[in-house]
Protein backbone atom coordinates (compact mmCIF):
# COMPACT_ATOMS: atom_id res chain seq x y z
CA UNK A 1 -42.43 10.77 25.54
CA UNK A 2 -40.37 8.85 22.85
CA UNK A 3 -36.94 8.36 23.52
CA UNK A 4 -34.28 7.67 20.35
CA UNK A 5 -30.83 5.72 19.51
CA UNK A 6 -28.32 6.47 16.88
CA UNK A 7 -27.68 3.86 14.81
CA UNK A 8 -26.72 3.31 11.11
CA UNK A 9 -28.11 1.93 7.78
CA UNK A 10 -25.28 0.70 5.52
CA UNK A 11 -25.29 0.95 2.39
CA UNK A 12 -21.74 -0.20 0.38
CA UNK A 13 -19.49 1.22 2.56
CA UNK A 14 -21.74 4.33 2.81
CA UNK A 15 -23.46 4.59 6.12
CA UNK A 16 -26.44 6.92 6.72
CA UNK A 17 -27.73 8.00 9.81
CA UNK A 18 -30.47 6.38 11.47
CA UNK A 19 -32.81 7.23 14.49
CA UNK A 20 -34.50 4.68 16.40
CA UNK A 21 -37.48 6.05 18.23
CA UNK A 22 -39.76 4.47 20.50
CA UNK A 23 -42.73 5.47 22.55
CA UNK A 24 -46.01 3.78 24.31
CA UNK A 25 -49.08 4.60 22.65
CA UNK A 26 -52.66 3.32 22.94
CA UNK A 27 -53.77 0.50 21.05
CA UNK A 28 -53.62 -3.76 21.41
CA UNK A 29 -50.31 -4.87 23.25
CA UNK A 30 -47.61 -5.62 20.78
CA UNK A 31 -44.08 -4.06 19.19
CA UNK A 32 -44.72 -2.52 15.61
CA UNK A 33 -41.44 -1.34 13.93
CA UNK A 34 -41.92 1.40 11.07
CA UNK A 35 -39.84 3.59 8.99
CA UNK A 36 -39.09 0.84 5.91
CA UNK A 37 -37.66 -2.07 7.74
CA UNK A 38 -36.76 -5.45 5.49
CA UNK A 39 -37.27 -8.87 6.58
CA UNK A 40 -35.18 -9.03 9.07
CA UNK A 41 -35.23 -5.70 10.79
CA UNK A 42 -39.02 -6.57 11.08
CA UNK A 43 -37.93 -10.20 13.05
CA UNK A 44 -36.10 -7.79 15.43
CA UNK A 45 -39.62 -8.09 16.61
CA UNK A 46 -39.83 -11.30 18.00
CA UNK A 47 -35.92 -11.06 18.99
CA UNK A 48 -36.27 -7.96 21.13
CA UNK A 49 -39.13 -9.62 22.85
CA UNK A 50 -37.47 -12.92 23.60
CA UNK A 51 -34.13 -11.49 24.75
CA UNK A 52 -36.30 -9.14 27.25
CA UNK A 53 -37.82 -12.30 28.67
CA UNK A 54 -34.41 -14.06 29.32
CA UNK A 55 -33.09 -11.32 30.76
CA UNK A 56 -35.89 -10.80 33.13
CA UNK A 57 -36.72 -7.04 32.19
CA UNK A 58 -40.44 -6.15 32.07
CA UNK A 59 -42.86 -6.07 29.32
CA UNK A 60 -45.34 -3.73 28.62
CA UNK A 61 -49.00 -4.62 28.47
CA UNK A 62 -49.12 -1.30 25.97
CA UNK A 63 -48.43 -1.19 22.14
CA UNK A 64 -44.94 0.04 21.34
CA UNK A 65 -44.23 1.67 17.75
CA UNK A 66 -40.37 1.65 17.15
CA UNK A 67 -39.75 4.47 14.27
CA UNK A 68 -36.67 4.31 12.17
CA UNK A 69 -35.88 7.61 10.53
CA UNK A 70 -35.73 9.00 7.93
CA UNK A 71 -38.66 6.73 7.12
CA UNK A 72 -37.99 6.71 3.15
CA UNK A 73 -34.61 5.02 3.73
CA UNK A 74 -34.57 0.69 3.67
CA UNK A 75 -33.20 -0.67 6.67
CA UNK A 76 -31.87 -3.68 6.11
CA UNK A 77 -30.04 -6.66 8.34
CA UNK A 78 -29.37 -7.58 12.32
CA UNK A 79 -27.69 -4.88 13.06
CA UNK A 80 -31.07 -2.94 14.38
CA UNK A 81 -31.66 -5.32 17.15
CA UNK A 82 -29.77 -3.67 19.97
CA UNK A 83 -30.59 -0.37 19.31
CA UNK A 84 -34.39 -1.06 19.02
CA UNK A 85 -33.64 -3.03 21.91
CA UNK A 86 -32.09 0.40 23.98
CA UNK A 87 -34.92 2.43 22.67
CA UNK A 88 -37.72 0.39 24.08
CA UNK A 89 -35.95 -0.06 27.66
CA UNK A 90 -35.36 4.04 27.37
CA UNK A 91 -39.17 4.17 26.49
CA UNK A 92 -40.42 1.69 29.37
CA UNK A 93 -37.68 3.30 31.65
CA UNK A 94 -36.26 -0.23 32.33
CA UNK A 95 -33.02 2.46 31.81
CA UNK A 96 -33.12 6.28 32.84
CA UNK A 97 -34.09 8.04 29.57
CA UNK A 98 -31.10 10.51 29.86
CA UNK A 99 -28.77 7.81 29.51
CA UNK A 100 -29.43 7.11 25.75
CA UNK A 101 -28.70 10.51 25.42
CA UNK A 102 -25.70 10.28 22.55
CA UNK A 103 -25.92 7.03 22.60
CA UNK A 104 -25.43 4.33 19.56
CA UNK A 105 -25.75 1.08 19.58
CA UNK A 106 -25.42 -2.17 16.88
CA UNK A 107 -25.73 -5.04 17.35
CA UNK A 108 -27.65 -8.60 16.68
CA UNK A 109 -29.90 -10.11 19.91
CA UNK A 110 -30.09 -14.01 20.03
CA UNK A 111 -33.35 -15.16 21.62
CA UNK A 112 -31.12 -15.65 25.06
CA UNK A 113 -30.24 -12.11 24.90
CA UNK A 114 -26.77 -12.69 23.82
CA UNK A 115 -25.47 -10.30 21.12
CA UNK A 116 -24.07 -11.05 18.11
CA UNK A 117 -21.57 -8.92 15.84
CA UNK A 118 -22.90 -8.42 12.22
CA UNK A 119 -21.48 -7.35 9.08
CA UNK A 120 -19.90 -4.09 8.42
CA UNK A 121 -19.30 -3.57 12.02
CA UNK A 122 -15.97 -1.45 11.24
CA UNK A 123 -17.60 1.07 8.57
CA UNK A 124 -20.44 1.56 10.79
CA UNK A 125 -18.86 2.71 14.23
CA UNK A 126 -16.23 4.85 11.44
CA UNK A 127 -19.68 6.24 10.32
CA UNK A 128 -20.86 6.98 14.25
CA UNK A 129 -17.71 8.71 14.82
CA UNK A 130 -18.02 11.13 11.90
CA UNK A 131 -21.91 12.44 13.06
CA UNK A 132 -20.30 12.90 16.12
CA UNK A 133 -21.13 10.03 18.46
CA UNK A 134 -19.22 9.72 21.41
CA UNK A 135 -20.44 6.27 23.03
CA UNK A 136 -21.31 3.49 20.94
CA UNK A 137 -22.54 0.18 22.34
CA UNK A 138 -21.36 -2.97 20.51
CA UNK A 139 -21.10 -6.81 20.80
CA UNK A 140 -17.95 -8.02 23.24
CA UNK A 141 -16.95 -10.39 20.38
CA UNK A 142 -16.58 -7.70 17.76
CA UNK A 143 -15.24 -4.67 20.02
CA UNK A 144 -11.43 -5.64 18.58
CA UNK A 145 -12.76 -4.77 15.67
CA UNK A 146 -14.29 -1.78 16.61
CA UNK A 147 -11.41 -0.66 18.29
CA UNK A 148 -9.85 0.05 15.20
CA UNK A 149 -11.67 3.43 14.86
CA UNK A 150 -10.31 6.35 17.15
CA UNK A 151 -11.90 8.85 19.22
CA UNK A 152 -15.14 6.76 20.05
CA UNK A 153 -16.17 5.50 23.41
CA UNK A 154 -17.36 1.86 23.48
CA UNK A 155 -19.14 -0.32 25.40
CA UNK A 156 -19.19 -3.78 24.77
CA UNK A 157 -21.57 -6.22 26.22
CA UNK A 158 -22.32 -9.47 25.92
CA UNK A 159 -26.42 -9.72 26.31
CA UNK A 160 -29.09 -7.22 26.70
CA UNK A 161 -29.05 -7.37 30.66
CA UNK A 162 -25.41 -6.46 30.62
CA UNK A 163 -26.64 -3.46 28.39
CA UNK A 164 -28.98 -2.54 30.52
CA UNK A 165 -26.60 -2.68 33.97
CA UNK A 166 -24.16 -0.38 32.04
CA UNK A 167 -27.02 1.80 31.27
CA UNK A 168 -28.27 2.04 34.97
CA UNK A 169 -24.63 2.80 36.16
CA UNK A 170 -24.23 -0.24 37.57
CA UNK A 171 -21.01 -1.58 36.08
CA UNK A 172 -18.47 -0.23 33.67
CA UNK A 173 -17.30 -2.48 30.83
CA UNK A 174 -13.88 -3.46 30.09
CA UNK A 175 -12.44 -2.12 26.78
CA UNK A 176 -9.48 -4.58 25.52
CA UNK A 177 -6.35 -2.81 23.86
CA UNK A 178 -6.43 -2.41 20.27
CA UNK A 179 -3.86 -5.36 18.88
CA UNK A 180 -1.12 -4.13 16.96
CA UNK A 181 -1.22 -4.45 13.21
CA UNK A 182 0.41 -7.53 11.76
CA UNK A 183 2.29 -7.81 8.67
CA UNK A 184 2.56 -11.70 7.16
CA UNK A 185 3.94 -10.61 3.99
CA UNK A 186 7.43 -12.89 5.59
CA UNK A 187 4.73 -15.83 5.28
CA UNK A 188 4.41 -15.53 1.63
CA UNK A 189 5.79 -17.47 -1.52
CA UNK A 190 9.28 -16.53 -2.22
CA UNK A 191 10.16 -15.66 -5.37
CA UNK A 192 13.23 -17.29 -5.06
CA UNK A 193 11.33 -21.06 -5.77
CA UNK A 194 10.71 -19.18 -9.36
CA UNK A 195 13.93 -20.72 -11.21
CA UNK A 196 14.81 -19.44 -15.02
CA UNK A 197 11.98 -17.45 -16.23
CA UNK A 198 13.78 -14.46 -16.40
CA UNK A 199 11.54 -12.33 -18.34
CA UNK A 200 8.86 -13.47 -16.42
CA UNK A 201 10.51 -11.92 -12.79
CA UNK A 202 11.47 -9.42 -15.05
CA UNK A 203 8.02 -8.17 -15.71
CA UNK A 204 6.90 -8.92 -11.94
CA UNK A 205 9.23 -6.60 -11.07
CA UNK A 206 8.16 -3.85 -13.26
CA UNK A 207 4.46 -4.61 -12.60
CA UNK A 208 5.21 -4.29 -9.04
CA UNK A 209 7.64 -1.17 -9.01
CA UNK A 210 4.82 0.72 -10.77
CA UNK A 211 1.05 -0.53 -10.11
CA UNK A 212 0.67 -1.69 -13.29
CA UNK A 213 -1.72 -4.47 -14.54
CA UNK A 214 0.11 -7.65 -15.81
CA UNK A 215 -1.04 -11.01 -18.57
CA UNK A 216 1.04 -13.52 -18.48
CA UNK A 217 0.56 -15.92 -21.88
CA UNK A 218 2.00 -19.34 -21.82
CA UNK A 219 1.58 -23.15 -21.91
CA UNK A 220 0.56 -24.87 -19.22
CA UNK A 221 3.22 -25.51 -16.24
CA UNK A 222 5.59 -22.25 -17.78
CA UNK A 223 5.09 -21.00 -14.16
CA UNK A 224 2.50 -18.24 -14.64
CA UNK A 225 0.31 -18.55 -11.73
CA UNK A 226 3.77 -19.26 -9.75
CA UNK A 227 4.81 -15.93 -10.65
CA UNK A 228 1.54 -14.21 -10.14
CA UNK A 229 1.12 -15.79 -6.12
CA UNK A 230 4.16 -13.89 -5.83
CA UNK A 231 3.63 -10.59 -6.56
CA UNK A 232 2.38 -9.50 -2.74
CA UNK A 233 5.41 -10.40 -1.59
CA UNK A 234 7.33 -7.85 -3.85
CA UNK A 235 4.77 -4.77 -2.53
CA UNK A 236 5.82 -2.81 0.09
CA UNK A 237 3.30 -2.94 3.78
CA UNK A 238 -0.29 -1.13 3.47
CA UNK A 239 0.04 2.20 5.30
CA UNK A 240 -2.76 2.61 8.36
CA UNK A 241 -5.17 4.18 6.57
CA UNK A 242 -5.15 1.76 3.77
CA UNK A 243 -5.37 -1.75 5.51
CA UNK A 244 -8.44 0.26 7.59
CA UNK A 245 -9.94 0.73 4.32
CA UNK A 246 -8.85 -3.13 3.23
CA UNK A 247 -10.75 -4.00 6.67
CA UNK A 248 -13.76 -2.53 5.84
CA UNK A 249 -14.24 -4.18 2.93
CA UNK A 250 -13.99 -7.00 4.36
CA UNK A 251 -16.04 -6.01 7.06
CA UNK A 252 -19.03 -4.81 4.83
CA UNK A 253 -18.68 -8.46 2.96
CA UNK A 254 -19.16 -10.02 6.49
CA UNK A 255 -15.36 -11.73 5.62
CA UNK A 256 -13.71 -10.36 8.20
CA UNK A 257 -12.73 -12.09 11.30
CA UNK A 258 -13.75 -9.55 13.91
CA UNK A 259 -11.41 -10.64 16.27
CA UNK A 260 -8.31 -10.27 13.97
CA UNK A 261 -5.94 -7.07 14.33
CA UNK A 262 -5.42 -4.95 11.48
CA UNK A 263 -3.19 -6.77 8.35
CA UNK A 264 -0.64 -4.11 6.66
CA UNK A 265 -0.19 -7.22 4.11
CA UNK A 266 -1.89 -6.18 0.63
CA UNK A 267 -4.34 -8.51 0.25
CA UNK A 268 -4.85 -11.24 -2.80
CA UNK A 269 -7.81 -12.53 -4.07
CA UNK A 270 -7.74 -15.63 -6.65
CA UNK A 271 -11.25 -16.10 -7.92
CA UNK A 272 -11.86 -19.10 -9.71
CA UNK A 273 -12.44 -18.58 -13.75
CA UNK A 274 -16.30 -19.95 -13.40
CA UNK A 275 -17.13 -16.94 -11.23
CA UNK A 276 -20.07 -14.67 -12.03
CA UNK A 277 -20.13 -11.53 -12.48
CA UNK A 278 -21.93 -10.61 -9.33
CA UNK A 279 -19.10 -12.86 -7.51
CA UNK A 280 -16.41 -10.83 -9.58
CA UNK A 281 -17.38 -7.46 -9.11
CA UNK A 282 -20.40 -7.39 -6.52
CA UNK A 283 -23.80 -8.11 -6.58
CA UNK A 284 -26.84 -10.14 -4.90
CA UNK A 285 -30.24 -9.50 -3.55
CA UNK A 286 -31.01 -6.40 -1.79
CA UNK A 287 -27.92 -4.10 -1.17
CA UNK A 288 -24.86 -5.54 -3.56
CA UNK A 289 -22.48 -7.11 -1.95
CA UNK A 290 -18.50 -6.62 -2.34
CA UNK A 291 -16.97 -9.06 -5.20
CA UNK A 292 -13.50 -10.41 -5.31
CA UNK A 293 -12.54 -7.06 -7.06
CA UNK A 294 -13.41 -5.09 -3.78
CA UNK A 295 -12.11 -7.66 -1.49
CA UNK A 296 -8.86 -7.28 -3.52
CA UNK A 297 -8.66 -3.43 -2.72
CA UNK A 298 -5.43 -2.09 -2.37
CA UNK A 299 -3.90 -4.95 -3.03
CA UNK A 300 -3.83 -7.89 -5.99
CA UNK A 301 -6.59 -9.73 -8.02
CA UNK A 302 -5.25 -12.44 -9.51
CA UNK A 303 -7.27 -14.12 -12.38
CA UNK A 304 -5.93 -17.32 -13.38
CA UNK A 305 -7.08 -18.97 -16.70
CA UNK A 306 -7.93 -15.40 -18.14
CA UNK A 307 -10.15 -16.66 -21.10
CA UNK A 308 -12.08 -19.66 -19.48
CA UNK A 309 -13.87 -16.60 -18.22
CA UNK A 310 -17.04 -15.50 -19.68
CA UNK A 311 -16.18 -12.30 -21.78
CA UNK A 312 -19.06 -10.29 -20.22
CA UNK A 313 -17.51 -11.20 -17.08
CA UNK A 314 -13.68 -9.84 -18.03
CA UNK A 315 -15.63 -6.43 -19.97
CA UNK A 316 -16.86 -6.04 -16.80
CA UNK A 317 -13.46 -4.75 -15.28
CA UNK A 318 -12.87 -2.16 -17.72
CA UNK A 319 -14.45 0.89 -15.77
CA UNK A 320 -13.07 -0.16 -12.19
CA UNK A 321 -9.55 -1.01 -13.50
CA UNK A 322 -9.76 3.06 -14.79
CA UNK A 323 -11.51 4.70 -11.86
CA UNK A 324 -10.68 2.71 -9.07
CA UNK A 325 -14.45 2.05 -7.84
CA UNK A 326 -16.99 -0.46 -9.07
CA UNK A 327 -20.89 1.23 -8.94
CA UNK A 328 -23.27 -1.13 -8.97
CA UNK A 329 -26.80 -0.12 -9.75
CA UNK A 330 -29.59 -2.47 -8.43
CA UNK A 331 -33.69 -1.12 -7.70
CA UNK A 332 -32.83 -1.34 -4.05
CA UNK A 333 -30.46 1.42 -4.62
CA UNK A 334 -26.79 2.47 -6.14
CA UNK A 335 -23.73 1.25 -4.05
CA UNK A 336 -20.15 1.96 -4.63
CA UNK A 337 -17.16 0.11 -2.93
CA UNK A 338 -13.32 0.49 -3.74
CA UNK A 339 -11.37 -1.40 -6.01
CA UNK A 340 -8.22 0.20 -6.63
CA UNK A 341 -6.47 -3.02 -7.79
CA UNK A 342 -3.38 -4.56 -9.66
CA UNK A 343 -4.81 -6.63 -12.09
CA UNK A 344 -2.30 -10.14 -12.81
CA UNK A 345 -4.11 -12.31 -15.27
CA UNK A 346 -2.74 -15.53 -16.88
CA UNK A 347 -4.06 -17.27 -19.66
CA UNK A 348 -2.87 -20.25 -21.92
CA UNK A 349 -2.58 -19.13 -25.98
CA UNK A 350 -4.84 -21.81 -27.17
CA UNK A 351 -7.75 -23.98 -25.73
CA UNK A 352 -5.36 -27.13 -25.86
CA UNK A 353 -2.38 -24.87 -24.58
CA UNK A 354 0.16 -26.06 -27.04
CA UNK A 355 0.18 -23.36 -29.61
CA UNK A 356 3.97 -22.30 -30.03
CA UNK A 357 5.48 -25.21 -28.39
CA UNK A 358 8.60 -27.04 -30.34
CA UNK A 359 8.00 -30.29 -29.03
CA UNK A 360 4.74 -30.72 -29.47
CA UNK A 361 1.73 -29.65 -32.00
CA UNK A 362 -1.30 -27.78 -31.01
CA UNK A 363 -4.37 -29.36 -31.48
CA UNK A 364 -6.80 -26.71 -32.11
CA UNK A 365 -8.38 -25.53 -35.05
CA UNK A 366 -7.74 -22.09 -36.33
CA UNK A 367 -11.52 -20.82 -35.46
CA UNK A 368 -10.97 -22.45 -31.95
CA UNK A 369 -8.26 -20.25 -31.22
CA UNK A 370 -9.38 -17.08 -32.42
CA UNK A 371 -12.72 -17.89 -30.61
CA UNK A 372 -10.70 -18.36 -27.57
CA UNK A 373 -8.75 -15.04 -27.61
CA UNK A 374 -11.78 -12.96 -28.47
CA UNK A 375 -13.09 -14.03 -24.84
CA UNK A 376 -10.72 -10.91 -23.90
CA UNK A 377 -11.99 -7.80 -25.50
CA UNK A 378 -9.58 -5.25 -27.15
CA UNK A 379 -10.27 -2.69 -25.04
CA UNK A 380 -9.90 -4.64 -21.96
CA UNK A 381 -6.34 -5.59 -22.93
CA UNK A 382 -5.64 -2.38 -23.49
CA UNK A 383 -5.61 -1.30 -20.38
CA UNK A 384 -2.94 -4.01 -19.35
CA UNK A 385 0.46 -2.01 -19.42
CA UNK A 386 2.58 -5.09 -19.09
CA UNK A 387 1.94 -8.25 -21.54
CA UNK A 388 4.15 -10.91 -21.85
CA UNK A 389 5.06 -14.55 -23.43
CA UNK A 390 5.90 -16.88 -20.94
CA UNK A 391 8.11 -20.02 -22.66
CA UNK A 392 8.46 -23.56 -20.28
CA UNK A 393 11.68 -24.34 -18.92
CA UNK A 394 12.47 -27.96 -19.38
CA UNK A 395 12.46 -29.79 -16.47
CA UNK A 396 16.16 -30.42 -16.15
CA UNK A 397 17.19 -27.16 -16.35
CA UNK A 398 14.65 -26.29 -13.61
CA UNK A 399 16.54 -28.94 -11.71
CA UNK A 400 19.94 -27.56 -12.21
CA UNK A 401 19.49 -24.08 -12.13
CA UNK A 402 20.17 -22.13 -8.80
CA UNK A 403 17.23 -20.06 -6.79
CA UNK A 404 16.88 -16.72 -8.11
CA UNK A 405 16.90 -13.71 -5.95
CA UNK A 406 13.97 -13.65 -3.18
CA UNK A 407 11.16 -11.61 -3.07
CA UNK A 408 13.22 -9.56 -0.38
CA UNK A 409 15.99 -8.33 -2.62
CA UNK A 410 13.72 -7.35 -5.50
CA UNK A 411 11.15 -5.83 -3.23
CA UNK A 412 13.89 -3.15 -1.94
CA UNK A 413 14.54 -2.33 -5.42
CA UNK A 414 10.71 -1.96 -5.95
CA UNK A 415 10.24 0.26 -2.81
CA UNK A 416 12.62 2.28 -3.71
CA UNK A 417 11.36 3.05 -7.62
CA UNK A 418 7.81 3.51 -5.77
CA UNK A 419 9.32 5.93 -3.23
CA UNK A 420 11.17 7.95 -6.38
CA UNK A 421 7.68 7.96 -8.09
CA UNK A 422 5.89 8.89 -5.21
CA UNK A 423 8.46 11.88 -4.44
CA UNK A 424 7.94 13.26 -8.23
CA UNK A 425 4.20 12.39 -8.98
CA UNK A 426 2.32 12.25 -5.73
CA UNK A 427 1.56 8.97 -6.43
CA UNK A 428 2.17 5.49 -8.17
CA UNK A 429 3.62 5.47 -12.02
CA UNK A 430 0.16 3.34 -13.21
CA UNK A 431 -2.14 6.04 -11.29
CA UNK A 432 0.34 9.36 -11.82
CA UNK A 433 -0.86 12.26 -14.67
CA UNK A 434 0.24 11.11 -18.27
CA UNK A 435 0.58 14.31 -19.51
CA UNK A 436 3.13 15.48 -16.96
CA UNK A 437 5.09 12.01 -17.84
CA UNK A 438 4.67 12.81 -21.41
CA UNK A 439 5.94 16.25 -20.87
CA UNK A 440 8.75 14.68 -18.58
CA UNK A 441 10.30 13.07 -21.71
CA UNK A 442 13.18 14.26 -23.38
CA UNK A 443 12.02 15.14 -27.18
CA UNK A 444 14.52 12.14 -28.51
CA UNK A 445 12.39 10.13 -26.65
CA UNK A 446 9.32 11.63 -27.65
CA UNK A 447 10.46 11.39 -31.14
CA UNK A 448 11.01 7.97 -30.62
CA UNK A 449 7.75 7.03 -28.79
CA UNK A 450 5.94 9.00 -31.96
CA UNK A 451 7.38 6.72 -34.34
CA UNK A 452 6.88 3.42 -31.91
CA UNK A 453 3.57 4.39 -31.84
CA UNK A 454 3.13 4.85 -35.64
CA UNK A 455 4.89 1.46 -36.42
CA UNK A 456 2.98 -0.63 -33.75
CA UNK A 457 -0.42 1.26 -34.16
CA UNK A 458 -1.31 1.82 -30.40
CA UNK A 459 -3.83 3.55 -29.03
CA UNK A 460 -3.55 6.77 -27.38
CA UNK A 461 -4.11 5.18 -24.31
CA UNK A 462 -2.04 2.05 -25.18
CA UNK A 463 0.92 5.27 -25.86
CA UNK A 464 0.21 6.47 -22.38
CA UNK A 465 1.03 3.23 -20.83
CA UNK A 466 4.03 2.52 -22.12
CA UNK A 467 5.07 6.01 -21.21
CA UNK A 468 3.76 5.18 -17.75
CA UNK A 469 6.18 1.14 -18.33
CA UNK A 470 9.09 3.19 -19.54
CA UNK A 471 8.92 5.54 -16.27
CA UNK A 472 8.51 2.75 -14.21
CA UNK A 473 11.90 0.95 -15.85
CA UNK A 474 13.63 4.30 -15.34
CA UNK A 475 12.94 4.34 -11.94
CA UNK A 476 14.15 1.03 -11.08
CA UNK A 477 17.32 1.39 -13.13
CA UNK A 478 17.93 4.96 -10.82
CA UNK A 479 17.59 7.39 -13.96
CA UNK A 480 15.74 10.59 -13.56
CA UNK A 481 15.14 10.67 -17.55
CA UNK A 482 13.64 8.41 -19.50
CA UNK A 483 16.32 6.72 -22.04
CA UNK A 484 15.89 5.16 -25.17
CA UNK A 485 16.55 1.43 -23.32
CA UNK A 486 13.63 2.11 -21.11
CA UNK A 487 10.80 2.74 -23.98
CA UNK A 488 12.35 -0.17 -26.03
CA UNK A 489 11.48 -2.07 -22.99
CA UNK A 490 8.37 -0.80 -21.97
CA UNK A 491 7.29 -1.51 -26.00
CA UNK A 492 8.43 -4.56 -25.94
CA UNK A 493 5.48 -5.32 -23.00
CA UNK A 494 2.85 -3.73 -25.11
CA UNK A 495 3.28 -6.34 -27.86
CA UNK A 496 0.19 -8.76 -27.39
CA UNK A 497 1.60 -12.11 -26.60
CA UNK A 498 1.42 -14.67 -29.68
């Protein structure tokens, strides 16, 4: 009689049902696994095996054949080993059969028997609890982690005998309290060390206050990537549901610290400029991977030194930064992950980074520059609603001037634009419908945006982000109308910086 153990094949962040069967059948003593295993699901083998020996539970003299269905699925990763390793003991009853009965298990064996947590432990006991499994076995170092999901019964263990003794009846595990969520966003850079630069907080601000994508352009040490570190700290906490989809992310990218609680801080992710694409936006052998733009879901992705980026890199972005999801197609299969992101790039305006400085001459040639810029596609830019100029402050006035206000101050006056925005739209300005904004306008204003648009030749999705800016601006300054001050700002941002 074969005997069977839920378990789970991920795949992104989508998880599909597995069953693990087992049963004795005639043949040369040995453990075959079947149903499309990799690499190492077929090691699982020689795992299973050893971790039986240490723990002193029988072998059988028969052959076992472990099935995982559906058989035209891959299987991929550790994560098979304890369930195989339930399935067998079911089959050989080392365990009473009945007691696998909704039963799921996950889980990497050691060859002492110990159990390891893998990758993507969070999505995976999510996935459990949505086809309706009550009890799910998992490793004792990643059950914080697992804890996170509601309504499911676990049972962490630390080795394959303490499995087993559950499984008999014999003992009932403890279950540790979920940890309360945590919330370092106090932790952050202030933006209060940010002194002069006012149209640079300026912009922050409005970036912040409406989810929209910012460039900052400037010479080197003008504060850009001192402005862009501080942007979390201006975004209001990650609701519940969010950070648990931030989590498993990071879970599925094997990032994640299993032990940590949940963070309501949005998270940042800083790439460095000589990342690949598959490092960018996902990739690798097998399965893809999550990328930095993933990892930055719901929260910031900060690319510093814009155009020392490969361009096919940056062209990359342009279908996530509209959707909010990266696919990535590879022959093992089509994955999609999350990556609804606020884009804050900064870039210098020349290779040298002295183009438009008074005291000193830029040293690049004409062709150098342009060659330079065109690293960042038109379209790409585009899609950035906020673009500005960033000029240095000398050093003694940085000296003299007072702090500017902290991240605090300015982040009440961004949570309460967002919460306005929310309360009309449903959602964030950046994401919101652009028709109902556009219909929102008064027709003065939509006169005036007409003629803006004429005059400065944008696109008509370069129009609809400045209507989307100039909501944004209303918002903050407490106006339920868009004025004529608002799109003079908001145009101002869509002028490419020089």
């Amino acid at each position: 009689m074969a005997v069977h153990v839920a378990a789970v094949a991920l795949s992104g962040l989508d998880a599909r049902p597995v069953r693990v069967e087992c049963a004795t059948t005639p043949g040369l003593p040995g453990l075959r696994l079947v149903g499309l295993p990799d690499a190492a699901v077929r090691e699982a083998a020689d795992r299973v095996r050893a971790a039986f020996h240490r723990a002193r539970l029988p072998w059988p003299d028969t052959k076992l054949v472990v099935n995982l269905a559906p058989a035209a699925l891959r299987k991929t990763g550790g994560g098979f080993d304890l369930p195989v390793a339930a399935a067998i003991a079911g089959a050989l009853n080392v365990v009473p059969p009945e007691s696998l009965r909704g039963l799921a298990a996950v889980g990497e064996l050691g060859l002492d028997g110990q159990l390891r947590p893998v990758p993507g432990l969070l999505p995976i006991v999510a996935a459990l609890r949505g086809r309706g499994i009550s009890r799910v076995a998992v490793p004792r170092d990643g059950v914080l982690e697992a804890t996170l999901v509601d309504g499911v019964s676990l049972l962490p263990v630390d080795d394959l005998g303490e499995l087993v003794a559950v499984l008999r009846g014999g003992m009932r595990p403890h279950v540790p309290v979920r940890p309360d969520p945590v919330d370092h966003r106090a932790d952050l850079p202030d933006l209060a060390d940010v002194r002069g630069q006012h149209l640079g907080r300026r912009a922050l601000e409005v970036a912040a206050a409406g989810g929209h994508h910012l460039l900052l352009a400037g010479p080197p040490g003008c504060g850009k990537t001192l402005l862009a570190r501080r942007l979390p700290s201006l975004l209001p906490p990650l609701g519940l549901d969010r950070a648990l989809e931030v989590a498993a992310v990071h879970s599925a990218a094997g990032e994640r610290d299993p032990r940590a609680p949940l963070d309501l801080c949005p998270p940042l992710r800083a790439p460095h400029h000589s990342s690949s694409a598959a490092g960018l936006l996902g990739g690798g052998s097998g399965i893809p991977r999550p990328g930095a733009l993933s990892c930055a879901h719901n929260g910031v992705l900060f690319l510093d030194e814009l155009l020392e980026m490969p361009r096919h890199v940056l062209d990359g972005l342009r279908e996530p930064l509209e959707t909010g999801e990266v696919t990535l197609t590879r022959a093992a299969g089509t994955v999609r992950y999350p990556a609804r992101v606020q884009l804050v790039a900064a870039t210098n305006p020349c290779p040298c980074g002295d183009l438009g400085r008074e005291d000193r001459a830029c040293r690049c040639r004409p062709d150098q520059v342009a060659r330079y810029r065109s690293r960042l596609s038109g379209p790409l830019l585009d899609r950035i609603d906020v673009q500005v100029d960033l000029h240095r402050v000398p050093a003694g006035d940085v000296l003299a001037l007072p702090p500017g206000e902290d991240s605090a101050t300015v982040a009440s006056r961004v949570t309460a634009a967002r919460a306005a925005a929310s309360a009309r739209d449903g959602a964030l300005t950046a994401h919101a419908d652009a028709a109902s904004l556009r219909r929102g306008l008064p027709p003065a204003a939509r006169s005036r945006l007409a003629r803006l648009a004429d005059d400065l030749g944008w696109s008509a999705r370069g129009l609809d982000r400045v209507v989307r800016v100039a909501r944004t601006v209303a918002d903050l300054a407490g106006y339920e109308r868009v004025a004529d001050e608002h799109l003079d700002e908001a145009a101002a941002y869509r002028l490419a910086p020089a």
